[in-house]
Protein backbone atom coordinates (compact mmCIF):
# COMPACT_ATOMS: atom_id res chain seq x y z
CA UNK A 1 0.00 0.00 0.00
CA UNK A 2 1.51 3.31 -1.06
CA UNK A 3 -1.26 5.43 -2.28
CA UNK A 4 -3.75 8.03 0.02
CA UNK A 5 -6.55 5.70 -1.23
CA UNK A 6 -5.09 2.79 -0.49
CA UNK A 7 -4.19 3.78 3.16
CA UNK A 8 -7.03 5.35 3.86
CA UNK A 9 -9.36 2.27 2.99
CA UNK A 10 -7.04 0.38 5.14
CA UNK A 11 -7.76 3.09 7.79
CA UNK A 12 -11.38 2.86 7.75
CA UNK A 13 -11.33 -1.18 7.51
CA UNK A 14 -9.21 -0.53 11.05
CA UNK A 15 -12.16 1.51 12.36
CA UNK A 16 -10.97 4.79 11.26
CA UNK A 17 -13.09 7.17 9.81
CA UNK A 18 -12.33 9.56 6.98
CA UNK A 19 -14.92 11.71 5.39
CA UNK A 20 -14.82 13.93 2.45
CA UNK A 21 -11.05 14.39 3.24
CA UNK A 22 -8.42 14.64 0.75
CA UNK A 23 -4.77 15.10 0.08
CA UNK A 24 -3.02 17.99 -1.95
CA UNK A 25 -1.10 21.37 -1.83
CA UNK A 26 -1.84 24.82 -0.66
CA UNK A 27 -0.26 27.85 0.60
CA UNK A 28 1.02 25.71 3.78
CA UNK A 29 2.62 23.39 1.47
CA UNK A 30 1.10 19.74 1.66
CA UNK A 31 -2.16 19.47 3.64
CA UNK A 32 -5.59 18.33 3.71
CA UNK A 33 -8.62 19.62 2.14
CA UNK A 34 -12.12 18.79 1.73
CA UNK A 35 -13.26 16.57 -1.30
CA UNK A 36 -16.55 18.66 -1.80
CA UNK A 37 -15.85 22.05 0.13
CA UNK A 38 -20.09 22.02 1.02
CA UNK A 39 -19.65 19.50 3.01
CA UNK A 40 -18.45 18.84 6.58
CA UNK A 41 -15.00 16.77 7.16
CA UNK A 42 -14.01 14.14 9.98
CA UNK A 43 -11.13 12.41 10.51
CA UNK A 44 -11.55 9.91 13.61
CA UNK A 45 -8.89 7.36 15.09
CA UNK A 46 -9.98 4.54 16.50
CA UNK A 47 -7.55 3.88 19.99
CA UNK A 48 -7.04 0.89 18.59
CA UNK A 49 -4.13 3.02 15.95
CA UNK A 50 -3.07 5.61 19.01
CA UNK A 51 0.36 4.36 19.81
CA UNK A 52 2.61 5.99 22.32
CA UNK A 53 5.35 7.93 20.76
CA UNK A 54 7.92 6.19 23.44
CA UNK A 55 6.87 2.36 21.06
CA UNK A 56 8.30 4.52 17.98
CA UNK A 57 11.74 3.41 16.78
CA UNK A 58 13.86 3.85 13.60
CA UNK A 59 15.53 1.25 11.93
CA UNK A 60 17.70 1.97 8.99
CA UNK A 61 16.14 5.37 8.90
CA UNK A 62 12.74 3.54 8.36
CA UNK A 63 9.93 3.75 11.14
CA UNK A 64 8.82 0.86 12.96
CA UNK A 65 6.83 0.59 16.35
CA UNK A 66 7.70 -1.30 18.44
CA UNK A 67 7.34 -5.28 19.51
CA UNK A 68 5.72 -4.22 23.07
CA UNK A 69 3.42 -1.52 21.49
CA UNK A 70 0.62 -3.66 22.58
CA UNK A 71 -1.19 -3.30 18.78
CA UNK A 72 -2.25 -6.17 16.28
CA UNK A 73 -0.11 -7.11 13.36
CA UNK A 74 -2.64 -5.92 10.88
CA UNK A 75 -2.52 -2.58 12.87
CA UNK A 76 1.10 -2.36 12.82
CA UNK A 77 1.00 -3.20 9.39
CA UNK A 78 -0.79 -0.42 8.26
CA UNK A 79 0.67 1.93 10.72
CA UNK A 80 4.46 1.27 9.14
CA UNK A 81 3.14 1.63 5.36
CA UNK A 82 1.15 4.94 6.65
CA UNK A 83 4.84 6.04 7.81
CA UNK A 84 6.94 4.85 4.92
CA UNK A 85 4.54 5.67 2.41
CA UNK A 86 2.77 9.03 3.68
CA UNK A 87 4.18 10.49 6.31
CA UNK A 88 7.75 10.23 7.45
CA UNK A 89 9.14 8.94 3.95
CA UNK A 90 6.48 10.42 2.08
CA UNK A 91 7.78 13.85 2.35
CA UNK A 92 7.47 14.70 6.32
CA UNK A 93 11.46 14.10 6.79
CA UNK A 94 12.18 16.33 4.43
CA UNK A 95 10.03 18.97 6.05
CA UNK A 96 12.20 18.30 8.82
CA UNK A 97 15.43 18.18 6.71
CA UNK A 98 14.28 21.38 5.26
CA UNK A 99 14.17 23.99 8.47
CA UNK A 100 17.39 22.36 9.61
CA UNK A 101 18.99 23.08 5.98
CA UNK A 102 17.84 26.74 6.20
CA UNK A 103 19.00 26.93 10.18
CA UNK A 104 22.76 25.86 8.56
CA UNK A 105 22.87 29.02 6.54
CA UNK A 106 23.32 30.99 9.50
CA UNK A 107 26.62 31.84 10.93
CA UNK A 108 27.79 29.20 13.32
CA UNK A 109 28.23 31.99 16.41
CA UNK A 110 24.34 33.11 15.79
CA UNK A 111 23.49 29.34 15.51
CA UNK A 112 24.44 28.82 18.93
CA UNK A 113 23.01 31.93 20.04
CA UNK A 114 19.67 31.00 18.71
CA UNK A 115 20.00 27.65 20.48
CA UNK A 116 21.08 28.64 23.92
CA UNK A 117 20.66 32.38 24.66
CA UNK A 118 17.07 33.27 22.63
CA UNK A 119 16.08 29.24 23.34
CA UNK A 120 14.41 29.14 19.70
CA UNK A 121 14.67 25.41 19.75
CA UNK A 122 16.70 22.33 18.67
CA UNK A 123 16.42 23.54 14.84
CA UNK A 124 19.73 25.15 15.40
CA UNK A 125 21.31 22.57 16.59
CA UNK A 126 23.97 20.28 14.97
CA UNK A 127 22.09 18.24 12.76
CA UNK A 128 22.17 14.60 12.96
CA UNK A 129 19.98 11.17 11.73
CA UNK A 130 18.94 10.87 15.42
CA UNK A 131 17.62 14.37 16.21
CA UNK A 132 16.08 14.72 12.79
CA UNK A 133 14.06 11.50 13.71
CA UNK A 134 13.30 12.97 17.13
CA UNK A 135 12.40 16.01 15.80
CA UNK A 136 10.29 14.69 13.23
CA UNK A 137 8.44 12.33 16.02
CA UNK A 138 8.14 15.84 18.32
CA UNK A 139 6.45 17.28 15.86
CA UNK A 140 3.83 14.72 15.03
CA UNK A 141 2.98 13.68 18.37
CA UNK A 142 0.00 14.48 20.70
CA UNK A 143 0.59 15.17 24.61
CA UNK A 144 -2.20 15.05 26.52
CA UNK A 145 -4.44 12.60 25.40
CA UNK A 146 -5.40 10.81 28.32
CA UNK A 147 -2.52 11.35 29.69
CA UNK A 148 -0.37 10.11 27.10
CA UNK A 149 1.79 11.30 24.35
CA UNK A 150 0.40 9.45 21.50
CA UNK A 151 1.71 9.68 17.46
CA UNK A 152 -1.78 10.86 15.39
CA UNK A 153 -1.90 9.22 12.01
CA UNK A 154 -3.61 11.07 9.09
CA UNK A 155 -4.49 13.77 11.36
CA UNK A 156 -0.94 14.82 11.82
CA UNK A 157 -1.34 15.73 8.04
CA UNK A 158 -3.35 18.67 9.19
CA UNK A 159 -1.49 22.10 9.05
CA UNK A 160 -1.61 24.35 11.67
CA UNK A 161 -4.67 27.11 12.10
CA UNK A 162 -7.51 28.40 13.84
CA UNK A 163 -10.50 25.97 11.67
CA UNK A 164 -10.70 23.27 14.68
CA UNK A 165 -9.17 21.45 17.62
CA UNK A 166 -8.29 17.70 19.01
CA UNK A 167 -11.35 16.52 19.69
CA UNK A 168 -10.17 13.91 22.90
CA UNK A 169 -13.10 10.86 23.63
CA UNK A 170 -12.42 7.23 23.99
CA UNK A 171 -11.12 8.02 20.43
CA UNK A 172 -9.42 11.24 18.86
CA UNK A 173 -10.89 13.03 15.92
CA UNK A 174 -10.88 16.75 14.12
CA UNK A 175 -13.91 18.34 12.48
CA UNK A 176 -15.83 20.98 11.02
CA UNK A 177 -16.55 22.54 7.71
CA UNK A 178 -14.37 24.64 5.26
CA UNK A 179 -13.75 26.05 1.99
CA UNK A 180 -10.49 25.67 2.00
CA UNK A 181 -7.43 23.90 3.88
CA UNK A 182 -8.53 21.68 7.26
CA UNK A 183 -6.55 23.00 9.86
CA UNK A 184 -6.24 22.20 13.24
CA UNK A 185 -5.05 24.46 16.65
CA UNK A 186 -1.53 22.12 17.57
CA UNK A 187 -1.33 24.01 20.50
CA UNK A 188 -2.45 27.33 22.49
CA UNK A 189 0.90 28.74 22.33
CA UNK A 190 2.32 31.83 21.02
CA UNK A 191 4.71 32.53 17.99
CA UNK A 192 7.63 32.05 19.91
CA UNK A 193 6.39 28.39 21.36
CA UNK A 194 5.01 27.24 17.86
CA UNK A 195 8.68 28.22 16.37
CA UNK A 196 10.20 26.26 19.03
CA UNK A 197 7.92 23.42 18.85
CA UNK A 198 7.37 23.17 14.95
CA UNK A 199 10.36 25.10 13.18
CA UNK A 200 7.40 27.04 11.37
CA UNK A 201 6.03 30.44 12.03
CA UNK A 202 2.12 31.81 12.66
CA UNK A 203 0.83 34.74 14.09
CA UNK A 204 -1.28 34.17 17.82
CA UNK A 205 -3.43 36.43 19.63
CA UNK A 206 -1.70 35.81 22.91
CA UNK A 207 1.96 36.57 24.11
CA UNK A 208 3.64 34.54 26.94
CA UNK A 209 6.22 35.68 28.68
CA UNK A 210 10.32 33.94 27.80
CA UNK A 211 11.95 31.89 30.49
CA UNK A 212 13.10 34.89 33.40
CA UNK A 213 14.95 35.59 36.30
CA UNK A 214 14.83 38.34 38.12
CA UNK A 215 13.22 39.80 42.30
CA UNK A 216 10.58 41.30 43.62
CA UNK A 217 10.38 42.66 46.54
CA UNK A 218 14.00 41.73 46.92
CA UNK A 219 12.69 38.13 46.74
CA UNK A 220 14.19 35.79 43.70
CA UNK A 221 11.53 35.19 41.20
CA UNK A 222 12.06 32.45 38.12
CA UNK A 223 9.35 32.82 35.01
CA UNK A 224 8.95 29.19 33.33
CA UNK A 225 6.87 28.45 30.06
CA UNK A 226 4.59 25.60 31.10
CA UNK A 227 1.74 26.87 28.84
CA UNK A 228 0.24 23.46 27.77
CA UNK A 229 -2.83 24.20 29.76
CA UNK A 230 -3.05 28.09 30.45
CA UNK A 231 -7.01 28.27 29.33
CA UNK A 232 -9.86 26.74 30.69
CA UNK A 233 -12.49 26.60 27.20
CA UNK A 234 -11.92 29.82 25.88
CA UNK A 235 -11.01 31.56 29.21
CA UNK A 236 -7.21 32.29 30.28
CA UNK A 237 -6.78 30.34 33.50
CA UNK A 238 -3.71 32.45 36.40
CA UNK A 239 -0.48 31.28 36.33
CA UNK A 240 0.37 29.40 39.34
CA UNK A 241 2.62 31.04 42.18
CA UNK A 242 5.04 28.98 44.27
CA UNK A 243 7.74 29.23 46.58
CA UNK A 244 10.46 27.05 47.16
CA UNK A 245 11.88 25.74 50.32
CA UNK A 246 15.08 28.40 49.01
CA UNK A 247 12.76 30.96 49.03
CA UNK A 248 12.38 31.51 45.27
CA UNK A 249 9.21 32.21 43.76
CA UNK A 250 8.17 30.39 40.85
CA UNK A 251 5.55 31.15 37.77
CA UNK A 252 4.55 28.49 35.95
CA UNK A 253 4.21 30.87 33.26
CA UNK A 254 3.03 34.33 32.51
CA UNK A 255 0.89 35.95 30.06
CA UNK A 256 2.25 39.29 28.66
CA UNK A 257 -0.60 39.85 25.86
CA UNK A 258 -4.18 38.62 24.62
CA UNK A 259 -5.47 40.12 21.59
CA UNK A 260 -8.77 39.65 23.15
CA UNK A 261 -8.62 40.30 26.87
CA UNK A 262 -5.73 42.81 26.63
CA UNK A 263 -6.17 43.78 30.65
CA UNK A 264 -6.69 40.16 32.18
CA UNK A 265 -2.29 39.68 31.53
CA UNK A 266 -2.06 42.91 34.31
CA UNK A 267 -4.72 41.64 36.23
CA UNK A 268 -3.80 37.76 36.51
CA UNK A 269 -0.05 39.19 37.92
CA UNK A 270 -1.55 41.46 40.11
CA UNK A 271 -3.95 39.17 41.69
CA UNK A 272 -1.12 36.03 41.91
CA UNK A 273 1.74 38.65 43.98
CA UNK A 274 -0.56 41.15 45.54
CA UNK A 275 -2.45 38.20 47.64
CA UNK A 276 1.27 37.05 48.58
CA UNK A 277 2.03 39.92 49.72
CA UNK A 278 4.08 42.04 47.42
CA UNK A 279 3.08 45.59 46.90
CA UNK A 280 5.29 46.26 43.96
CA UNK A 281 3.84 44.07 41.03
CA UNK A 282 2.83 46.98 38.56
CA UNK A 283 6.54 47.77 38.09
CA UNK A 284 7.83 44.34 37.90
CA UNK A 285 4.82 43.39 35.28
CA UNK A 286 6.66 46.03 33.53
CA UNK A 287 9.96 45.94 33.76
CA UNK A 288 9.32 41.68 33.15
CA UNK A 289 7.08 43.12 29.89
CA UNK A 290 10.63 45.37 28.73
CA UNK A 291 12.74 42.45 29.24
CA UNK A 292 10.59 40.74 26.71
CA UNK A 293 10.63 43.19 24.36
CA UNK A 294 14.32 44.07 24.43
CA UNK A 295 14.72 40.01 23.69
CA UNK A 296 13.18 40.23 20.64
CA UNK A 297 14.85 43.36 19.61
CA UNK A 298 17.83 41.99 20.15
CA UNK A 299 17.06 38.95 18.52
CA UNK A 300 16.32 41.85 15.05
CA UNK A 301 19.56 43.46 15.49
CA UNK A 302 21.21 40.05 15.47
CA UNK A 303 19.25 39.45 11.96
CA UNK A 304 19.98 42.97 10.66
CA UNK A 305 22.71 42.08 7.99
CA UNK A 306 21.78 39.11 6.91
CA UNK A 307 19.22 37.26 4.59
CA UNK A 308 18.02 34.37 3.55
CA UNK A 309 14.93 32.13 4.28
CA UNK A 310 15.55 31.53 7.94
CA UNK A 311 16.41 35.12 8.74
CA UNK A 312 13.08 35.74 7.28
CA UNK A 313 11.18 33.44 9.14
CA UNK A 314 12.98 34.58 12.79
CA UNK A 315 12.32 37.87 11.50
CA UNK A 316 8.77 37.47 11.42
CA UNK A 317 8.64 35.75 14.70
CA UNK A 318 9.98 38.45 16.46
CA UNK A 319 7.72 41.15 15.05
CA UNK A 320 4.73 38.90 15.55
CA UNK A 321 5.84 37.98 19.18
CA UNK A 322 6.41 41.69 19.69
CA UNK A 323 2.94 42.68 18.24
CA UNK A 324 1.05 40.08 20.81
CA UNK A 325 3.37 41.71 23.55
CA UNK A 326 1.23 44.79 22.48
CA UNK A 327 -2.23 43.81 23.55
CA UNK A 328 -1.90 44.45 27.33
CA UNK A 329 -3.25 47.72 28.85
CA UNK A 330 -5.09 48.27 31.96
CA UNK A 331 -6.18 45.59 34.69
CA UNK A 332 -9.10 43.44 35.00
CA UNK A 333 -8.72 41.20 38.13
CA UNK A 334 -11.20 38.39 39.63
């Protein structure tokens, strides 16, 4: 089996479903799309075809799962052709192969200045067959469900936009209706995560704040970037406040902007410090908000004299992430 019809009628003889769903090219290179564009899409796999990423191996540069994955032969079967045929050797490791061949056209110093100073991801590290795998396997993977990180056949064909979501039951699907390319939300990040995450760039309504450490209140205080759950359905959720037995307090992460509640970032900071105690969190939102800023204007000057497609794309994820740094003013608190 090497064909999309071929794999897909193997899919659906599995238990999968896939409805008016098609293959091709777009603007976001290859993607899906619907067959008749009136009518609504679903792509639904069965559990039975949700295998941990951890029972994915490569041999020979060719992925297998493996022996322990706890799956039937005729499932393995299909899911190894899926991989050869469609997905990693049907073009997906040269996606990968791609953003780190555009990341090697940098200068070596900036390279490594990407990779451990701005923290823009292992896309500027030293390529080799073993991250490019990983990589590729980061990238097509699913945290979360259930609380398992499991690899999403045909759905992971899905670009990334705002048409629909993971739909998590005993099962995992996407759906809706379009005109034009299915999409699918891979995460609620912002610019700078999605870079990090999927080497690719797209503009987000919300900004979160970089990894930080600074005081307040002459207290140590270390910003992380846990954002895999910061909303609750549509609706921002805090950021935790801890403190250590040290004496440091700890974010779990921090929203600097949303494009659609532009005072809840203030607010949410406000609430967390004031109720511990600390009456100077307007001026450290700020100065924690400039620190943020002058990262990403840094990270412009560093791109100034050079081009290329890379310096494009890391130019337009620091003028996105600095326009969703914008959309914060005011304070609404709960």
């Amino acid at each position: 089996m090497d064909s999309w019809d071929e794999l897909v009628a193997e899919f659906r003889a599995l238990g999968g479903r896939c409805e008016n769903v098609r293959l091709g090219h777009g603007a976001l290179r290859r993607g899906l799309f619907p067959i008749d564009p009136g009518r609504p899409f679903l792509i639904e796999i069965p559990s039975s075809l949700l295998v941990d990423a951890a029972n994915v191996a490569f041999e020979n540069d060719v992925l297998k799962i493996a022996p322990d994955a706890g799956i039937g032969p005729r499932e393995r079967q299909f899911l190894e052709d899926y991989y050869a045929h469609l997905s990693w050797g049907g073009g997906g490791r040269a996606e990968i192969e791609r953003i780190f061949e555009q990341a090697a056209e940098l200068p070596a110093g900036l390279r490594r200045k990407l990779l451990e100073h701005y923290r823009c991801g292992d896309w500027f590290a030293e390529p080799s067959p073993k991250l490019i795998q990983q990589q590729f396997v980061d990238t097509r993977d699913l945290g979360g469900f259930h609380d398992r990180t499991v690899m999403m056949p045909v759905i992971e064909l899905a670009n990334h936009g705002t048409l629909c979501s993971y739909e998590a039951g005993e099962n995992l699907q996407i759906k809706g209706a379009t005109a034009d390319e299915i999409t699918v939300e891979y995460a609620s990040g912002d610019t700078y995560s999605i870079f990090h995450s999927w080497g690719f760039v797209a503009e987000c309504g919300i900004a979160f704040s970089v990894l930080l450490e600074g005081s307040i209140g002459g207290a140590p205080l270390q910003i992380s970037r846990h954002t895999l759950r910061t909303t609750m359905g549509v609706r921002p959720v805090p950021p935790t406040l801890t403190k250590s037995a040290g004496g440091i307090l700890k974010l779990d992460f921090l929203m600097l902007g949303n494009r659609k509640m532009p005072r809840l970032c203030r607010g949410n900071f406000r609430s967390a410090f004031r109720t511990a105690g600390y009456a100077d969190a307007d001026e450290t939102f700020e100065k924690i908000r400039m620190a943020n800023q002058q990262q990403f204007l840094d990270l412009l000057a560093d791109l100034e004299p050079l081009e290329g497609a890379m310096v494009r794309e890391l130019r337009r994820l620091a003028r996105l992430q600095l326009r969703a740094l914008t959309y914060c003013f005011g304070a609404r608190e709960f």
